[in-house]
C-alpha atoms as a PDB file:
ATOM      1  CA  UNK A   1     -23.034  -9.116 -49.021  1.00  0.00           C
ATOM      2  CA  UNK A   2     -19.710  -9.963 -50.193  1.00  0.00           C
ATOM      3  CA  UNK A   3     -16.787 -11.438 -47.704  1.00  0.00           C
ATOM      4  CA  UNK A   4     -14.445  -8.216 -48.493  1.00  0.00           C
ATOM      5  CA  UNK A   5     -17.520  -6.093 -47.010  1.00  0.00           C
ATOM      6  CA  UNK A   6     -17.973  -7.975 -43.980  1.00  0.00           C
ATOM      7  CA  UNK A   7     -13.908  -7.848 -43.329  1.00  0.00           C
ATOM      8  CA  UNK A   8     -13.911  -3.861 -43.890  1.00  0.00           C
ATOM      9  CA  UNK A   9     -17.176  -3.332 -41.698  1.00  0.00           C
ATOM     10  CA  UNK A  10     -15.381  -5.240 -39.213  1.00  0.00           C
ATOM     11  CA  UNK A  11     -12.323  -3.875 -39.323  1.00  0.00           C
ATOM     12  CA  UNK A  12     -13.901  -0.631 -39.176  1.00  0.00           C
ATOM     13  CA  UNK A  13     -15.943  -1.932 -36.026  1.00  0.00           C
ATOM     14  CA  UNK A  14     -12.708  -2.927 -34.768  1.00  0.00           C
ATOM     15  CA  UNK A  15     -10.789   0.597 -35.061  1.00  0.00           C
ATOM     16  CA  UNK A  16     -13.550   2.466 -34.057  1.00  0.00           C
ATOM     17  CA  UNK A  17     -13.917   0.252 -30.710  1.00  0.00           C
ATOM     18  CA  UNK A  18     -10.372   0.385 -29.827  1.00  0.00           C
ATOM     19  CA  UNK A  19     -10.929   4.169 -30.546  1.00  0.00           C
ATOM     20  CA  UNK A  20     -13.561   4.474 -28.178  1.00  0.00           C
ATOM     21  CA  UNK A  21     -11.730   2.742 -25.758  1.00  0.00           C
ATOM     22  CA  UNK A  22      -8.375   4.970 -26.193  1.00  0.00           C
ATOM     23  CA  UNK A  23     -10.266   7.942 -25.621  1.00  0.00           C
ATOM     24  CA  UNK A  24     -11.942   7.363 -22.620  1.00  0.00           C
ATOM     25  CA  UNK A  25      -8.597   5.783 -21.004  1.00  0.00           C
ATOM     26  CA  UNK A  26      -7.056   8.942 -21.873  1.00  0.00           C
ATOM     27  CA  UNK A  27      -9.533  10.913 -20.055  1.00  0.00           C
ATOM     28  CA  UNK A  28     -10.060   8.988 -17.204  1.00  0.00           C
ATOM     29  CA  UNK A  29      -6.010   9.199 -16.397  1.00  0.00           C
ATOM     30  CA  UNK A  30      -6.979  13.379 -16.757  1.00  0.00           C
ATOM     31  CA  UNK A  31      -9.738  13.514 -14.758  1.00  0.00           C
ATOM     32  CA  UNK A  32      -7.884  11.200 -12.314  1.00  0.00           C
ATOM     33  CA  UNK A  33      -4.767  13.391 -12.286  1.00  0.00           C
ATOM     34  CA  UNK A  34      -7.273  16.683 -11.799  1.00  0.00           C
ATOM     35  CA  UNK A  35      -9.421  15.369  -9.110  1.00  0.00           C
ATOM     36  CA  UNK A  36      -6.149  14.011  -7.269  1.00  0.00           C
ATOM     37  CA  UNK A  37      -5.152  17.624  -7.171  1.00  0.00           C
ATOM     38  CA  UNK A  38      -7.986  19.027  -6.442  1.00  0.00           C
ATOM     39  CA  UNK A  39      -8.719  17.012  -3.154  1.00  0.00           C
ATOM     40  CA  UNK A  40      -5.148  17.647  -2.355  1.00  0.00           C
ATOM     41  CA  UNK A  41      -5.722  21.655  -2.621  1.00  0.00           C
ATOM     42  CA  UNK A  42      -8.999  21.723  -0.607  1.00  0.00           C
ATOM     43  CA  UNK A  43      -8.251  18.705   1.891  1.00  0.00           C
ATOM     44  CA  UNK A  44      -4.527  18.319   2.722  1.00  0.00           C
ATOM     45  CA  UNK A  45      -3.479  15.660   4.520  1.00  0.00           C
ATOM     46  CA  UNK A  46      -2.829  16.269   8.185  1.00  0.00           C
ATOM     47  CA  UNK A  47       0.621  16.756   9.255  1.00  0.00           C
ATOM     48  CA  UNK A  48       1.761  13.674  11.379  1.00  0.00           C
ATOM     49  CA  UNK A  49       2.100  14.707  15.203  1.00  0.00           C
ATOM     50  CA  UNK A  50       5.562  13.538  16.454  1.00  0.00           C
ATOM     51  CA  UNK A  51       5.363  11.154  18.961  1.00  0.00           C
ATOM     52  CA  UNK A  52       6.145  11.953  22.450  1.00  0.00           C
ATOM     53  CA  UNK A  53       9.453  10.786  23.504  1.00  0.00           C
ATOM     54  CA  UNK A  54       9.769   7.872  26.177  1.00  0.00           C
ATOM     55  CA  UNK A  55      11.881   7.995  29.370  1.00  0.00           C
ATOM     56  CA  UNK A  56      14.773   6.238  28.966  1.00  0.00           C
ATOM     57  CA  UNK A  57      15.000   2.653  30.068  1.00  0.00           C
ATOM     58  CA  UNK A  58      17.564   2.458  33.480  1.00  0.00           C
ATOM     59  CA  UNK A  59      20.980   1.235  32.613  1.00  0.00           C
ATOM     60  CA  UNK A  60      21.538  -1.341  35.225  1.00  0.00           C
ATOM     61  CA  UNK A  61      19.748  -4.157  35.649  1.00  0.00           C
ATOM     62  CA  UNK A  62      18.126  -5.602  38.913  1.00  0.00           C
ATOM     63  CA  UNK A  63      20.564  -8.129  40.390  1.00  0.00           C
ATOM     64  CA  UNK A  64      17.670 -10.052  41.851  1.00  0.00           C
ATOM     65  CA  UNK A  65      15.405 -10.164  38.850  1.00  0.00           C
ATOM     66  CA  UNK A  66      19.105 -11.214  37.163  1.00  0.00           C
ATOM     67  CA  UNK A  67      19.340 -14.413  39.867  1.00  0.00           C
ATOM     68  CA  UNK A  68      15.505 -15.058  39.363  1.00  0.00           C
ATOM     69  CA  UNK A  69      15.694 -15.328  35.639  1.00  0.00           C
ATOM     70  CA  UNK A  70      18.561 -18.074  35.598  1.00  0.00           C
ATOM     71  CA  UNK A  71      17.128 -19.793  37.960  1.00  0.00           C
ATOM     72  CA  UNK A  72      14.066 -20.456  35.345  1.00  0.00           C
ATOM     73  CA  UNK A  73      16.483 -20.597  32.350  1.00  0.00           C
ATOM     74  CA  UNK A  74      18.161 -23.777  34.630  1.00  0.00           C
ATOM     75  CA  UNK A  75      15.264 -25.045  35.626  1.00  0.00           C
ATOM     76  CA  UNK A  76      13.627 -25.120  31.812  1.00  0.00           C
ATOM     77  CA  UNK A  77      16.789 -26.833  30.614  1.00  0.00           C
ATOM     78  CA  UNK A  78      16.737 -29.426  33.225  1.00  0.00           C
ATOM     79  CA  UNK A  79      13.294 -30.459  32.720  1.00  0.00           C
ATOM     80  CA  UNK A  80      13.793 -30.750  28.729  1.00  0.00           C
ATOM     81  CA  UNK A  81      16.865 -33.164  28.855  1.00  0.00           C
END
């Protein structure tokens, strides 16, 4: 066997590998594409439910849950000095 057979069977290897490889890349992004809308069609996904709304936080705030929390705000900065 001469060297310029070797380098043509193996380019030819070459070509025919990478066109093995091209083909079945572009089917799988086909098939991919189909079967995406096919599950879509035949299983939708569910529509979100909304949420049910909250009741409203009161406006005003507690005086004496006010007086309790600066007493512990004080009290933490006193012990960390």
């Amino acid at each position: 066997m001469s060297e310029t057979s070797l380098v043509a069977q193996g380019l030819e290897l070459m070509i025919f590998g990478m066109g093995v490889v091209f083909v079945f890349l572009t089917m799988l992004v086909f098939v991919t594409g189909f079967m995406s809308k096919l599950v879509n069609k035949f299983a939708p996904e569910p529509q979100p439910v909304p949420a049910p709304a909250r009741a409203a936080a009161p406006q005003g705030v507690d005086p004496q849950l006010l007086k309790v929390l600066s007493a512990a705000v004080k009290e933490h900065r006193a012990r960390q000095k």
